[in-house]
Structure formats: C-alpha cells, structure tokens
N, C-alpha and C. Protein backbone atom coordinates (compact mmCIF):
# COMPACT_ATOMS: atom_id res chain seq x y z
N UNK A 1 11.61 30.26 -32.82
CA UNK A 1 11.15 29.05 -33.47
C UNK A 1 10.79 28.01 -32.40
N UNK A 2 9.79 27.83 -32.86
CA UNK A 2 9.18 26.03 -31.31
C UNK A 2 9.91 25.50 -31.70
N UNK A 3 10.31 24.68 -30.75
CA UNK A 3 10.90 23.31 -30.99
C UNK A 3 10.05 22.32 -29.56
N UNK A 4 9.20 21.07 -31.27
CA UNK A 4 8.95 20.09 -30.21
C UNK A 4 9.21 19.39 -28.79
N UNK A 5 8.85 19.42 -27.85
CA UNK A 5 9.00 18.25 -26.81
C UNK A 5 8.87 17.19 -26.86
N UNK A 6 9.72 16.13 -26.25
CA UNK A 6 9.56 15.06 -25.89
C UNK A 6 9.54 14.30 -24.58
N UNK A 7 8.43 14.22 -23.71
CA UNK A 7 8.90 13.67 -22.93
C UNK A 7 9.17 12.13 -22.85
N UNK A 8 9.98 11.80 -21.98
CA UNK A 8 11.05 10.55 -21.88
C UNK A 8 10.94 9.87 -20.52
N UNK A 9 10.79 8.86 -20.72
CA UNK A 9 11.12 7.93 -19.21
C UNK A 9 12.66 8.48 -19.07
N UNK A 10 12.94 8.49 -17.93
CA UNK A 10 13.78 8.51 -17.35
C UNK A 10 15.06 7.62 -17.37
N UNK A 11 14.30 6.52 -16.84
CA UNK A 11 15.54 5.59 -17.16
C UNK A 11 15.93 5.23 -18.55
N UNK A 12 15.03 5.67 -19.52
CA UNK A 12 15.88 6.03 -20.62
C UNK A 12 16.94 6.59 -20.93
N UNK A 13 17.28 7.70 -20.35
CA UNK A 13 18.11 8.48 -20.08
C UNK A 13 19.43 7.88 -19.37
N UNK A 14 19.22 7.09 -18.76
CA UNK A 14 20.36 6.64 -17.71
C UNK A 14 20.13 6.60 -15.99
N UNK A 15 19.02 7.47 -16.01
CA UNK A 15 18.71 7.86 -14.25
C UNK A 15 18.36 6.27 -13.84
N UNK A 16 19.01 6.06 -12.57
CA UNK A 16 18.68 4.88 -11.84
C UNK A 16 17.04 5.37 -10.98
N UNK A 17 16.45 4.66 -11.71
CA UNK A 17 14.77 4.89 -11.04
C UNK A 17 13.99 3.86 -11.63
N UNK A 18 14.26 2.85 -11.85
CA UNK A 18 13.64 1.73 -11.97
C UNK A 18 13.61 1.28 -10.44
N UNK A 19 12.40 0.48 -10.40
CA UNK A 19 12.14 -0.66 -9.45
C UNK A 19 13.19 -1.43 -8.83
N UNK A 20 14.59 -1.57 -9.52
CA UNK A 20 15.54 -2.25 -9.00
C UNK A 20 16.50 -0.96 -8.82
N UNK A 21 16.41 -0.22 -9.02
CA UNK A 21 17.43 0.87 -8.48
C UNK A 21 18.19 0.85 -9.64
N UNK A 22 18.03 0.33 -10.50
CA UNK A 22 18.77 0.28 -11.96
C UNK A 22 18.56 1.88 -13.25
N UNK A 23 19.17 1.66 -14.51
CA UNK A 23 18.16 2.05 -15.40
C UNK A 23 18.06 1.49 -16.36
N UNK A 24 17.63 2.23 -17.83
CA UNK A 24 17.26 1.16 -19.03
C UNK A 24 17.38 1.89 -19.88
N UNK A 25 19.14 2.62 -20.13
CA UNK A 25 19.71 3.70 -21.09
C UNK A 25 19.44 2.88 -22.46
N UNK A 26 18.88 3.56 -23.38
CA UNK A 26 18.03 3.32 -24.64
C UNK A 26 19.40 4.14 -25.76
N UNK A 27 20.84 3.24 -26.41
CA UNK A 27 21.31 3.87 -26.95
C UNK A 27 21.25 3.96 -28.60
N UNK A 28 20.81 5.20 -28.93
CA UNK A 28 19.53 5.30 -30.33
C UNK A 28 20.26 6.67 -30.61
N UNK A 29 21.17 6.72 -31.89
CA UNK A 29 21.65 7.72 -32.49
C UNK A 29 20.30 9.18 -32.24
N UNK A 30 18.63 8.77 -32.29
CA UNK A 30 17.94 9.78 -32.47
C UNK A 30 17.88 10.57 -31.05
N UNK A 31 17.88 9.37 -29.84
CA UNK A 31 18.04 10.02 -28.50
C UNK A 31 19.15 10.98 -28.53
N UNK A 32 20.31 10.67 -28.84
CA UNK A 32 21.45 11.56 -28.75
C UNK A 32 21.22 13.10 -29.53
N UNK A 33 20.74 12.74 -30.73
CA UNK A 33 20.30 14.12 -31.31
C UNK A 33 19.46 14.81 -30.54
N UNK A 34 18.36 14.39 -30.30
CA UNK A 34 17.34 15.02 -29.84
C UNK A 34 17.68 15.70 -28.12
N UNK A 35 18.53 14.77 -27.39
CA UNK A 35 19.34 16.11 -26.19
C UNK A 35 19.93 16.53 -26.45
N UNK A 36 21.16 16.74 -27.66
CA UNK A 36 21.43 17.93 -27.79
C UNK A 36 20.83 18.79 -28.70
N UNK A 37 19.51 18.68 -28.67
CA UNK A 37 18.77 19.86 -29.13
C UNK A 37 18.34 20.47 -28.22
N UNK A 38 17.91 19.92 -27.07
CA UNK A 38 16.98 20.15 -25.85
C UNK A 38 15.75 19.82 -26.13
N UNK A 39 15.47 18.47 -26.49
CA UNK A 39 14.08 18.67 -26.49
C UNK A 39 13.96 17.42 -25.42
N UNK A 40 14.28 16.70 -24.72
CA UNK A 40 13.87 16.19 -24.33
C UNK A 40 13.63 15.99 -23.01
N UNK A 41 12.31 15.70 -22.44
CA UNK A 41 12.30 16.36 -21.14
C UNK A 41 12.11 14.73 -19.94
N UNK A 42 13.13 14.34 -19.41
CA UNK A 42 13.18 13.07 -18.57
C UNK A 42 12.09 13.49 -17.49
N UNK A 43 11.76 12.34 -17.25
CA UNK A 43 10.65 12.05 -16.11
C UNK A 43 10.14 10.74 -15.77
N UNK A 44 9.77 10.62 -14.71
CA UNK A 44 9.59 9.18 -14.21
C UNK A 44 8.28 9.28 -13.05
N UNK A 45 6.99 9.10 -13.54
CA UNK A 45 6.08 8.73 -12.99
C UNK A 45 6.07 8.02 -11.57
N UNK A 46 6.94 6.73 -11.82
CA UNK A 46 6.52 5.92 -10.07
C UNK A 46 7.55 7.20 -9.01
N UNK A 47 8.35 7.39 -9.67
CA UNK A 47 9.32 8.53 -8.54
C UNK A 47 8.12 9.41 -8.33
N UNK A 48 7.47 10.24 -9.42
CA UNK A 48 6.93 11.44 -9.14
C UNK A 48 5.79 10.87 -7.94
N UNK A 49 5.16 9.89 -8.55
CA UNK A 49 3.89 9.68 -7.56
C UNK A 49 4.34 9.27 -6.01
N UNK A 50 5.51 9.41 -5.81
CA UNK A 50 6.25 9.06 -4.30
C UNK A 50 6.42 7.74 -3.91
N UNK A 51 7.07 6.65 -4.82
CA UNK A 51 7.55 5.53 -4.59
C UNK A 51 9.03 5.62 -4.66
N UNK A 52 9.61 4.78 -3.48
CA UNK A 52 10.95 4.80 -3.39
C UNK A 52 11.94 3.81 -4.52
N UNK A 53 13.09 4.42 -4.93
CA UNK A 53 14.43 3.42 -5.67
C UNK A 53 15.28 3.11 -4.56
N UNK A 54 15.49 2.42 -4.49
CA UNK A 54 14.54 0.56 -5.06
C UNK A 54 13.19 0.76 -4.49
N UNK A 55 12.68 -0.22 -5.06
CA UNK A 55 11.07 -0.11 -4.72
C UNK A 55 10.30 -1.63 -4.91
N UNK A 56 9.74 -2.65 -4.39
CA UNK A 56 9.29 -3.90 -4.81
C UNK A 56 8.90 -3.50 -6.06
N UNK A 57 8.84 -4.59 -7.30
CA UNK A 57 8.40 -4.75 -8.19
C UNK A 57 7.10 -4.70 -8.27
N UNK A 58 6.33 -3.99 -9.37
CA UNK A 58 4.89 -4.04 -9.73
C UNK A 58 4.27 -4.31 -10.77
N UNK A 59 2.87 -4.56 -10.87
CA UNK A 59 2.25 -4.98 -12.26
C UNK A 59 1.14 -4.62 -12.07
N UNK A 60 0.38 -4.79 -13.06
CA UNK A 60 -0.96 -4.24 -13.17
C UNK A 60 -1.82 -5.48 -13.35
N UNK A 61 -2.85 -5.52 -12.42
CA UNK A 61 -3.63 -6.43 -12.45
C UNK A 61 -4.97 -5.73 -12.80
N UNK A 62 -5.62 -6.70 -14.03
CA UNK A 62 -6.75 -6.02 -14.90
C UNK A 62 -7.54 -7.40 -15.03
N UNK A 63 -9.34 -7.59 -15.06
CA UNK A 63 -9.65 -8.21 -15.13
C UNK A 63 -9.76 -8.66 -16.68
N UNK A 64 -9.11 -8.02 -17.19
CA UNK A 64 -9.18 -8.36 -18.57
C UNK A 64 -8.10 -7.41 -19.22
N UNK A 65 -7.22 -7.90 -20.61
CA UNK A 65 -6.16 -7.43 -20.96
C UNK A 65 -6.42 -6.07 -21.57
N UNK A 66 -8.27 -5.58 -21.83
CA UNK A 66 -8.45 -4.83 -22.20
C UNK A 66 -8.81 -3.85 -21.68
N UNK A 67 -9.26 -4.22 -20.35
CA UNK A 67 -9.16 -2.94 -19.65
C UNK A 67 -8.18 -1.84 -19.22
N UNK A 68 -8.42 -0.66 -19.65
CA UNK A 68 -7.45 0.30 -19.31
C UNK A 68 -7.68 1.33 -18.48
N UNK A 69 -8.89 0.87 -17.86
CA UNK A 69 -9.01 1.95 -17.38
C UNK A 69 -8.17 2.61 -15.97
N UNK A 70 -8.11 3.53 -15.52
CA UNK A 70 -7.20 3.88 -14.62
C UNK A 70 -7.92 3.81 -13.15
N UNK A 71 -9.47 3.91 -13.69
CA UNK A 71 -10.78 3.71 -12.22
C UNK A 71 -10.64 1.99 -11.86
N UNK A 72 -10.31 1.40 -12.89
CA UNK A 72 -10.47 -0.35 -12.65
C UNK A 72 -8.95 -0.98 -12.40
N UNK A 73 -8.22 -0.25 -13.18
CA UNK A 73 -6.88 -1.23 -13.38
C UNK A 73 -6.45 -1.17 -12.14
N UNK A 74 -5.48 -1.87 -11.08
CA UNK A 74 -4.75 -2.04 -10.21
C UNK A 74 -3.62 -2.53 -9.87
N UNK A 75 -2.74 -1.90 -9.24
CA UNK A 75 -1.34 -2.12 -9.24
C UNK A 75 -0.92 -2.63 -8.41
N UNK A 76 -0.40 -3.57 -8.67
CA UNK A 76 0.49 -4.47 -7.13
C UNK A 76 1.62 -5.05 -6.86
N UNK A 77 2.25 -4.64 -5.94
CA UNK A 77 3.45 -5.76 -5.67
C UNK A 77 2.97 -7.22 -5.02
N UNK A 78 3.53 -7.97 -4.60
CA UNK A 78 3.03 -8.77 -4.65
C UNK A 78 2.88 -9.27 -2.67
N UNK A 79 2.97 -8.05 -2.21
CA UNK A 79 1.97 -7.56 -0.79
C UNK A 79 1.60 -6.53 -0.48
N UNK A 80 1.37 -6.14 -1.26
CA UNK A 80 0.48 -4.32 -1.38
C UNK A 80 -0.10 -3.29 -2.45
N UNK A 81 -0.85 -3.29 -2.33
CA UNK A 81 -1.89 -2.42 -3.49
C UNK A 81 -0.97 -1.06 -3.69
N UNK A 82 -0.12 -0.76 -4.65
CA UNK A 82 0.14 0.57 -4.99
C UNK A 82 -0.38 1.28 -6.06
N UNK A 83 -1.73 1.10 -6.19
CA UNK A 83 -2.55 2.07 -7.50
C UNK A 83 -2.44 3.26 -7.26
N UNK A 84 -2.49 3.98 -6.01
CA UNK A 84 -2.33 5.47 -5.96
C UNK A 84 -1.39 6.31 -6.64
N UNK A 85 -0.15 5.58 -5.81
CA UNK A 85 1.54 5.55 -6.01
C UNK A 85 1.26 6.51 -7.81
N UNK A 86 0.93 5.39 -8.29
CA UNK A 86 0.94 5.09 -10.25
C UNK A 86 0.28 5.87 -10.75
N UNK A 87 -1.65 6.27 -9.90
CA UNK A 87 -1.93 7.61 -10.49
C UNK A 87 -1.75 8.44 -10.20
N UNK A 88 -0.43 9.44 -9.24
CA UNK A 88 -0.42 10.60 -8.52
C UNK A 88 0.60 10.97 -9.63
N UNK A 89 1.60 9.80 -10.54
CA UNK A 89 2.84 9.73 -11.11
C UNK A 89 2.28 10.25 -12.29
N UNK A 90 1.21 9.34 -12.70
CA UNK A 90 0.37 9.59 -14.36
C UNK A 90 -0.17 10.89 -14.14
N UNK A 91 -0.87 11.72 -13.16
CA UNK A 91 -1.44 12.93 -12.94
C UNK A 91 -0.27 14.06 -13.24
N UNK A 92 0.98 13.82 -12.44
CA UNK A 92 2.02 14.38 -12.37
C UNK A 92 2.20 14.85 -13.79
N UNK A 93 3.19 13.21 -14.36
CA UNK A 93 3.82 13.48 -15.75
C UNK A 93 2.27 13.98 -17.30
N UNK A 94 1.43 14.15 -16.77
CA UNK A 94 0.05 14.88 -17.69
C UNK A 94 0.33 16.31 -17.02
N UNK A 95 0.57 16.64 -16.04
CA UNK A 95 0.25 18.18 -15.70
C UNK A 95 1.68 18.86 -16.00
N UNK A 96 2.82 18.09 -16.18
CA UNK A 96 3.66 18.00 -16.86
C UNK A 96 3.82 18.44 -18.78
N UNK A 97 2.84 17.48 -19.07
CA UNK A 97 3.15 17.27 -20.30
C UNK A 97 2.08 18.73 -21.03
N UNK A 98 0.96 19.14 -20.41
CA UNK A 98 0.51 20.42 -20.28
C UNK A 98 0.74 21.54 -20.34
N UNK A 99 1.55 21.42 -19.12
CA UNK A 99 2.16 23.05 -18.84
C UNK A 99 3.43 23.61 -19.65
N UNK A 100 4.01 22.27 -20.19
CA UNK A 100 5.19 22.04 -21.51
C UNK A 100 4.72 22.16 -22.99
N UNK A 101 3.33 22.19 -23.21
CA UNK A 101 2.79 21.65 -24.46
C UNK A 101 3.71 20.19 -25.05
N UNK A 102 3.43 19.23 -23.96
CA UNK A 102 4.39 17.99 -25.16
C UNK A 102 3.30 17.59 -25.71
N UNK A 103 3.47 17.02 -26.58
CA UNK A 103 2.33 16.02 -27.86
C UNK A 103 2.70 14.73 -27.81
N UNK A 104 4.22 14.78 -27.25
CA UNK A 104 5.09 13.15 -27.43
C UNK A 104 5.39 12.59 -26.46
N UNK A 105 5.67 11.61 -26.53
CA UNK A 105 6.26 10.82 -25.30
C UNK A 105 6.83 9.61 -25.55
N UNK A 106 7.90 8.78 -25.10
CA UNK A 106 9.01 8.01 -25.28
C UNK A 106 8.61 7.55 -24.47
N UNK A 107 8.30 6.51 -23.91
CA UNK A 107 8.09 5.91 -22.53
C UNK A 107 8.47 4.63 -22.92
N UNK A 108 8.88 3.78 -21.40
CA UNK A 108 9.58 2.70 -20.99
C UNK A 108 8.42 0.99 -21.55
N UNK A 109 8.68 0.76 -22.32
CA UNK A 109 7.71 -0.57 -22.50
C UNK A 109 7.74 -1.72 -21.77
N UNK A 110 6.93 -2.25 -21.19
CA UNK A 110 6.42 -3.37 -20.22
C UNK A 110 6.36 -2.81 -18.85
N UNK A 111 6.67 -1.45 -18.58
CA UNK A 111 6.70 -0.72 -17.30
C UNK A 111 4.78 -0.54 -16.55
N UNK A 112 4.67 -0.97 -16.03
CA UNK A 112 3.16 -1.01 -15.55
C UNK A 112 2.93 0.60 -15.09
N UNK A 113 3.60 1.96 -15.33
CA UNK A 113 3.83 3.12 -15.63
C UNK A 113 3.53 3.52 -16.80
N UNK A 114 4.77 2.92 -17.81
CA UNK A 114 4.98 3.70 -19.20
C UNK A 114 4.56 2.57 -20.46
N UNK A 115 4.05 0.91 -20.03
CA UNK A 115 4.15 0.59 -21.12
C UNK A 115 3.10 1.01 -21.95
N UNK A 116 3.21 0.81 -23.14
CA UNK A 116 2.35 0.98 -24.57
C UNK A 116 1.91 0.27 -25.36
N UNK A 117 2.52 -0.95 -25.71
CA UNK A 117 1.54 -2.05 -26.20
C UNK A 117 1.95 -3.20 -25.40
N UNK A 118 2.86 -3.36 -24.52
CA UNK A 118 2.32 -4.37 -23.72
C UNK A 118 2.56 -4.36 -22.16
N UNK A 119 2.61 -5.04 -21.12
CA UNK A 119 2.63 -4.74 -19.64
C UNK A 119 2.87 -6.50 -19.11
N UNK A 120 3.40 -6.64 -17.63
CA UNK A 120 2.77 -7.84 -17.06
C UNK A 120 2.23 -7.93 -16.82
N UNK A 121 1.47 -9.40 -16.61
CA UNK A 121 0.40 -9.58 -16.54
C UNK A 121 -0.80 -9.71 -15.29
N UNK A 122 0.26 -9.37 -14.15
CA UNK A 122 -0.43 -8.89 -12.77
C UNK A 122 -0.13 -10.83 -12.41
N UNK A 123 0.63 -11.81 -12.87
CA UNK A 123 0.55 -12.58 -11.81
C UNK A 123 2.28 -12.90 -11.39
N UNK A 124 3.26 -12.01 -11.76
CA UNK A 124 4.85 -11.97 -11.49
C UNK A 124 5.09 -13.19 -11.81
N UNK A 125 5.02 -13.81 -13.23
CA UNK A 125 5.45 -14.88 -13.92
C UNK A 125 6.28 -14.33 -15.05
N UNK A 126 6.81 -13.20 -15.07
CA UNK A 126 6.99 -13.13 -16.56
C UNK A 126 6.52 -12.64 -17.60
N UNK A 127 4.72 -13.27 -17.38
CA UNK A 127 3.82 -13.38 -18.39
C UNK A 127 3.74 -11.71 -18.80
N UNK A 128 3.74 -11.24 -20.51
CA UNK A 128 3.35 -10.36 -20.89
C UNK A 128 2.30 -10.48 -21.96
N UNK A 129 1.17 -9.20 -21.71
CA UNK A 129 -0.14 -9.22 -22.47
C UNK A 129 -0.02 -7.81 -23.01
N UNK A 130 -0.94 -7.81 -23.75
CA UNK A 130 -1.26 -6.86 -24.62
C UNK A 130 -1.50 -6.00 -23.55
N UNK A 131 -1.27 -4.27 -23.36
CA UNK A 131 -2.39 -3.37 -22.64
C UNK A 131 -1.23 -2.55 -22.55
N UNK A 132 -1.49 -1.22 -21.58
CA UNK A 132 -0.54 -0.04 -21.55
C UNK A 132 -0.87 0.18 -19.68
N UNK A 133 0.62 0.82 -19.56
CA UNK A 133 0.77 1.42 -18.36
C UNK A 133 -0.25 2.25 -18.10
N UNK A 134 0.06 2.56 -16.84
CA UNK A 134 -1.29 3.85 -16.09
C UNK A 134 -0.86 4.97 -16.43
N UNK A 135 0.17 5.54 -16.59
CA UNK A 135 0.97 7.08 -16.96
C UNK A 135 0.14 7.12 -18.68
N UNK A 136 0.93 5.88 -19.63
CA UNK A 136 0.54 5.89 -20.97
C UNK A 136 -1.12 5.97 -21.58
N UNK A 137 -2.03 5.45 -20.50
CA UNK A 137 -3.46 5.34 -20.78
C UNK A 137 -4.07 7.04 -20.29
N UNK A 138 -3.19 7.61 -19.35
CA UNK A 138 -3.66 8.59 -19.40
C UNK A 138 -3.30 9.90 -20.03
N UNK A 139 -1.91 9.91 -20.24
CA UNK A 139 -1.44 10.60 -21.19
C UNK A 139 -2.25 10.31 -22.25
N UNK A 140 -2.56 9.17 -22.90
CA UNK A 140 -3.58 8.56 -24.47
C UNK A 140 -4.84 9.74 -24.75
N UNK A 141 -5.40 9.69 -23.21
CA UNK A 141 -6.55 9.81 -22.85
C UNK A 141 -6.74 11.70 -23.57
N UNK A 142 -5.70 12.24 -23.02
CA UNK A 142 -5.56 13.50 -23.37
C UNK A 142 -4.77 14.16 -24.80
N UNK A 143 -4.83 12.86 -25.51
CA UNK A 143 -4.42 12.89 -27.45
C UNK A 143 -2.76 13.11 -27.26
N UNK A 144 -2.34 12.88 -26.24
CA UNK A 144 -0.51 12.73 -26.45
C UNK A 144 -0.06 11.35 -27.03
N UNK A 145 0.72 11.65 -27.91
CA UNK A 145 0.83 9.97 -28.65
C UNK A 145 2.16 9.50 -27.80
N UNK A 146 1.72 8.60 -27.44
CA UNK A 146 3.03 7.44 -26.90
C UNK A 146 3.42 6.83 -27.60
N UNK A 147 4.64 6.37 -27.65
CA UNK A 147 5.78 5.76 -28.43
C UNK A 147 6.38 5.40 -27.10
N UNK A 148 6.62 3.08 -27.13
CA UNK A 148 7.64 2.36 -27.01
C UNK A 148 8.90 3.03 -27.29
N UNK A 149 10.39 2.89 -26.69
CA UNK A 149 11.70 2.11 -27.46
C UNK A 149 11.67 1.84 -28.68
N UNK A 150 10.57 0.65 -28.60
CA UNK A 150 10.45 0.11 -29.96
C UNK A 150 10.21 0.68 -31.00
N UNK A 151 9.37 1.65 -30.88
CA UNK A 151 8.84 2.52 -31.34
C UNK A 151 9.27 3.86 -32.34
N UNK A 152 10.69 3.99 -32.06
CA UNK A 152 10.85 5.26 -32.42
C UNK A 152 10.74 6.27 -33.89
N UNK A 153 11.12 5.29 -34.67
CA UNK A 153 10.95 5.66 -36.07
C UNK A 153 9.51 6.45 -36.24
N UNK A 154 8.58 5.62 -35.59
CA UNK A 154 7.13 6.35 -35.96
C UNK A 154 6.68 7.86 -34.91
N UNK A 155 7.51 7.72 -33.77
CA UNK A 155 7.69 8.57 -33.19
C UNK A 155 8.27 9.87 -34.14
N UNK A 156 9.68 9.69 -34.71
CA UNK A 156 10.47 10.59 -35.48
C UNK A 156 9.62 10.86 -36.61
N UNK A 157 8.91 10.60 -37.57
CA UNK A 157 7.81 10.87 -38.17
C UNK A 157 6.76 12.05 -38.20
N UNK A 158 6.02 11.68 -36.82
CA UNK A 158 5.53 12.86 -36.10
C UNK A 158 6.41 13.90 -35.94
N UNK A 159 7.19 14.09 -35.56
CA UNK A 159 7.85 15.03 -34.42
C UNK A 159 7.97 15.96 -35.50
N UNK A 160 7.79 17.53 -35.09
CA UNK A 160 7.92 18.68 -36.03
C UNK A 160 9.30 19.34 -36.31
C-alpha cells in the first residue's frame, strides 16, 4: 500500500538549522501522527544548498512583492548576496521531492527558503509582504502543493 509523503522543514521537526542555530518544533497532534507513520521526510534547503548553523540572517529582496521568480528574486544578508546558497537548497529539496514522489510539503513560513504566503521584506525591519520562499516557488513550479504551519488542515485534506 503507498503511503503519501510529506516533506517537512526541518526545523519543524526540532533540528537546530535555522539561521540562529535554533529550531521551530511545530507541536500539532497531526505532525505526531504522521511520524509515526513514516511519512514524513525532514529537510532543510539553506543546509542542503551549503550554508552554515548559525548562519547571518536572510531575506529576499524582490523588486516587487510579486515577483517570484527564482532568475530575479535575490537573497541577502545584510553584507552578502546569498542567492546561490537558496537555489542549490530549492534544486536539492525538488530532486528530493522527485526521486520520493512527494506531492506535499510543510514548509517553514516567513523563511526566505520555505515561506508560502508570506516572506521579509528584503529591508531587515521586520517588515512582512505577501510572496513565497525560493525552495516553495520552485517546488510550486513543479505542481507540489505547499502548505504553511498555518496551513495544515488544508494540507490534511489533500493527503491520501
């Protein structure tokens, strides 16, 4: 019998791989079910694309909140361009989500990686806008549905 995949940010999970060396354990009666089913498969884009924990903070700077694209958008700390870093991570967790057949994905919201409906705003104020991470626009790109945290109910919906 299949049983769906999910892949998962990481620091969902508990793994310290955030930007601050932290994580951002998401505790959700459905997460708990769903590892002990095995379906869920942790991963973390800025690790994969070869950025270090800890790591300066980043954001995505877009000339507009609507751009998503992954050729335009750009990633920065706030003394160095790390766009590569972000698409080697998004290439990764897609060749990933491929060779797994996932359809799903759980990802980290406001993460300039994993977010989904919103991100910072590329000037390290705080400020959050509408738009999606570089991992989430390209995962999109290839009909995998992303799902926020926030998100999950509509996530559980889908899921087979």
């Amino acid at each position: 019998m299949f049983m769906e995949k999910i892949l998962i940010s990481a620091c969902l999970l508990g793994a310290p791989v955030r930007y601050d060396g932290a994580s951002k354990p998401f505790d959700h009666p459905l997460i708990q079910k769903w590892k002990n089913q095995g379906r869920l498969v942790p991963f973390c884009p800025e690790v994969a694309g070869g950025l270090p924990t800890p790591r300066p903070p980043a954001e995505i700077f877009r000339a507009t909140a609507e751009d998503f694209s992954l050729s335009r958008a750009k990633v920065l700390t706030r003394k160095t361009e790390v766009t590569q870093a972000f698409v080697r991570g998004a290439r990764a967790a897609l060749d990933l989500a491929l060779a797994r057949e996932i359809q799903l994905a759980l990802l980290k919201e406001k993460s300039p990686s994993c977010g989904s409906s919103f991100v910072y705003d590329g000037s390290f104020s705080g400020r959050r806008v509408p738009g999606m991470g570089i991992t989430t626009a390209l995962l999109r790109e290839y009909k995998i549905h992303v799902f926020s945290e926030n998100q999950i109910e509509d996530l559980c919906f889908l899921l087979k």
